[in-house]
Protein backbone atom coordinates (compact mmCIF):
# COMPACT_ATOMS: atom_id res chain seq x y z
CA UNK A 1 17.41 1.25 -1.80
CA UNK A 2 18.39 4.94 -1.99
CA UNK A 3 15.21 5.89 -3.42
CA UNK A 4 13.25 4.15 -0.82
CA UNK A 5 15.55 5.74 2.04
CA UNK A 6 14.37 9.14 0.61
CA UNK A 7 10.54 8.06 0.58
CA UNK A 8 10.87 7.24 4.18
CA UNK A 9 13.29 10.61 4.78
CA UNK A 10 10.41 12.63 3.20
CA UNK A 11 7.85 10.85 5.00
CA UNK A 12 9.44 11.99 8.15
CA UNK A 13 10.12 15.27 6.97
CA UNK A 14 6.23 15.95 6.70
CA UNK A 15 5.41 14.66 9.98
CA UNK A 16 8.20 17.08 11.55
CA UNK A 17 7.14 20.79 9.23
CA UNK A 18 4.32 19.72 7.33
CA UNK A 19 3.73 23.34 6.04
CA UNK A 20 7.18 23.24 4.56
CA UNK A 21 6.01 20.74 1.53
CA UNK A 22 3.67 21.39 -1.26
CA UNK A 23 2.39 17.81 -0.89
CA UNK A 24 -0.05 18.38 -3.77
CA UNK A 25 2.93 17.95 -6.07
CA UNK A 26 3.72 14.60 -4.38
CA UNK A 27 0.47 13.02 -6.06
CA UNK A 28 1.23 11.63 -9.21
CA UNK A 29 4.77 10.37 -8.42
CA UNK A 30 3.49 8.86 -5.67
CA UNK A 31 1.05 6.84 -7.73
CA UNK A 32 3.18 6.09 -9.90
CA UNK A 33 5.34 4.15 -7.67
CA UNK A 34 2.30 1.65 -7.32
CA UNK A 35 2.77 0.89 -11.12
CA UNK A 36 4.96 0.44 -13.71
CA UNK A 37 8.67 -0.51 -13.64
CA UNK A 38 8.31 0.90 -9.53
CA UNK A 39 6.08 -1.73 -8.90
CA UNK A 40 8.77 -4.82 -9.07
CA UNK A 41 10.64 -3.20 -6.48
CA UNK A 42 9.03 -3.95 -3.22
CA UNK A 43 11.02 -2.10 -0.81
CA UNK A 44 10.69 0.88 -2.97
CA UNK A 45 6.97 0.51 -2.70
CA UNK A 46 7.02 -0.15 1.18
CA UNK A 47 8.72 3.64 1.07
CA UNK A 48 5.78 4.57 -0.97
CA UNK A 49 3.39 3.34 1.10
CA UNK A 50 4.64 4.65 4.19
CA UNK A 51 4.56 8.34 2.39
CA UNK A 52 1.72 7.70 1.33
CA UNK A 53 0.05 7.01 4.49
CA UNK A 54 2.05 10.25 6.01
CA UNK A 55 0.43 12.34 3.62
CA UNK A 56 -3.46 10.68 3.93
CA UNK A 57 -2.66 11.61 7.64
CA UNK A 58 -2.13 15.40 6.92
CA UNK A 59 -4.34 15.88 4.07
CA UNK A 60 -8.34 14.79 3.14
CA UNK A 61 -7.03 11.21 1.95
CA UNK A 62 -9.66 11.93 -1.18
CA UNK A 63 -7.41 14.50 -2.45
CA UNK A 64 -5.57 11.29 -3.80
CA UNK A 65 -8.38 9.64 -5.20
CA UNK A 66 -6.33 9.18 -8.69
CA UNK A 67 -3.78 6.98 -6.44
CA UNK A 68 -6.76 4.63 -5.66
CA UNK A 69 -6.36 2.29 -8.65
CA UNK A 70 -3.53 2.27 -8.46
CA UNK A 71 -3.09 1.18 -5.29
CA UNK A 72 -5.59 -1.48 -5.09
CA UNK A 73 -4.47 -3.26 -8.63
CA UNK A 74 -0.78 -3.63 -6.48
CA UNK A 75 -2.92 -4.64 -3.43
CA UNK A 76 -4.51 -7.58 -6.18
CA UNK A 77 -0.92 -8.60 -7.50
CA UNK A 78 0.38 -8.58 -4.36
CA UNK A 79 -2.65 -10.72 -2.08
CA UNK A 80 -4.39 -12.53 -4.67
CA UNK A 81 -1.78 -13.21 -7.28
CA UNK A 82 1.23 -13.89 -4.95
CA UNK A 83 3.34 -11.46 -7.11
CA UNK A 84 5.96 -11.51 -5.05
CA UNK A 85 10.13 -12.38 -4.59
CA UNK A 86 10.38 -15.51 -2.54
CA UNK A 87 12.77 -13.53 -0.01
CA UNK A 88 9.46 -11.48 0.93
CA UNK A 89 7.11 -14.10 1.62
CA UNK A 90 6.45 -14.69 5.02
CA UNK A 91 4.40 -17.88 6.44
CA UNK A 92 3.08 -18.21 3.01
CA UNK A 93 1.69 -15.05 3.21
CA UNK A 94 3.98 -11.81 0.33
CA UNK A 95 5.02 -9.07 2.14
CA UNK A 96 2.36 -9.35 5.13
CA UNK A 97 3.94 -5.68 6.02
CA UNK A 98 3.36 -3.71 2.81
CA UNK A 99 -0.17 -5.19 2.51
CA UNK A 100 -1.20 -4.51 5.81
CA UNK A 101 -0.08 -0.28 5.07
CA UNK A 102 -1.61 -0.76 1.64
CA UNK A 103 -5.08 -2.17 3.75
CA UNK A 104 -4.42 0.90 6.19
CA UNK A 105 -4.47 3.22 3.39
CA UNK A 106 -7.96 1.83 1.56
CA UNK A 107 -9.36 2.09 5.19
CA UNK A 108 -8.75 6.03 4.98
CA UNK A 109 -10.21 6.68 1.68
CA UNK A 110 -14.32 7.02 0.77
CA UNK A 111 -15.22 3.40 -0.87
CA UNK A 112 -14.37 3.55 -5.00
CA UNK A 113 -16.70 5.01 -7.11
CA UNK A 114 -15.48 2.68 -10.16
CA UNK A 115 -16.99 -0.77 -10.22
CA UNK A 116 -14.47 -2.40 -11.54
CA UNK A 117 -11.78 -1.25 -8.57
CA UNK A 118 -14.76 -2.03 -6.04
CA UNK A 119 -14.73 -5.36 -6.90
CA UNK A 120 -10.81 -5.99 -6.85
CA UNK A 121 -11.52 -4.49 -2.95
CA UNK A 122 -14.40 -6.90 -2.83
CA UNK A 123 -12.38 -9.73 -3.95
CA UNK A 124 -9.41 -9.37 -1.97
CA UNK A 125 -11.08 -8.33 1.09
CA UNK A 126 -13.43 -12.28 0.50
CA UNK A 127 -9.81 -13.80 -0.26
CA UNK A 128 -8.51 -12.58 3.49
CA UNK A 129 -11.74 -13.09 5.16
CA UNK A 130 -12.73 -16.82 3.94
CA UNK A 131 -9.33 -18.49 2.76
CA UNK A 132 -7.21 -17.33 6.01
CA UNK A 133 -6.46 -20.58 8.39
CA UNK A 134 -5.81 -20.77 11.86
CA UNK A 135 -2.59 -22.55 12.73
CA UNK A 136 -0.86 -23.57 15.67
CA UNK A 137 2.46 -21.86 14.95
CA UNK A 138 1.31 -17.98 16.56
CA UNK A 139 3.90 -16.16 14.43
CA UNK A 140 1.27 -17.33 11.08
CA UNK A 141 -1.96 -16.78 13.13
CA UNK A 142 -0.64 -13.05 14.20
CA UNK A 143 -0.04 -12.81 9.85
């Protein structure tokens, strides 16, 4: 929790006196969050994201290319494979909030130059296009 509290602190922190930050040092920590023994902790990650997206804003978002994978292989865990603590799923759907700034953050970068990350984009992008139902219950329509 304290570590995601700090993520979001930073985050705010570089939209206040961007010049004040060497955000080029950020890069690999911040990928790493994506992965590894990070990557169980969803809140953590939701901190990560939300830097992450602070610093796409205020940089070329291909300056963290190497992030990419990393990002998207969550992305697949998280969407296709339901990887996910049952205290974060909501209307069937994990963590409908950390996908959608994971989904925000794919939209800013150039389309991936390795095949086999395109097709984990391709793949999860067909999963939310064709297997999403409509529902009466507006709260799982708005998901």
């Amino acid at each position: 929790m304290i570590r995601k509290k700090a993520l979001i602190c930073l985050a705010r922190m570089l939209k206040k006196d961007p010049e004040r930050f060497d955000v080029k040092k950020m890069f690999v920590p911040l990928g790493e969050i994506f992965e590894g023994r990070h990557a169980g902790a969803l809140s953590l990650v939701n901190g990560g994201a939300s830097l992450l997206l602070t610093i796409m804003n205020q940089v070329n978002p291909d300056q963290l290319i190497d992030v990419q994978p990393k990002v998207v292989r969550f992305l697949h865990r998280l969407a296709i494979n339901k990887e996910c603590p049952s205290n974060y799923i909501y209307y069937h759907n994990p963590n409908p909030w950390l996908q959608m700034k994971l989904y925000k953050a794919l939209q800013l970068w150039s389309p991936p130059e390795d095949k086999s990350v395109l097709s984990i984009v391709s793949e999860i992008v067909t999963k939310v296009l064709k297997k999403t139902d409509a529902s009466e219950v507006l709260n799982k329509n708005n998901i």
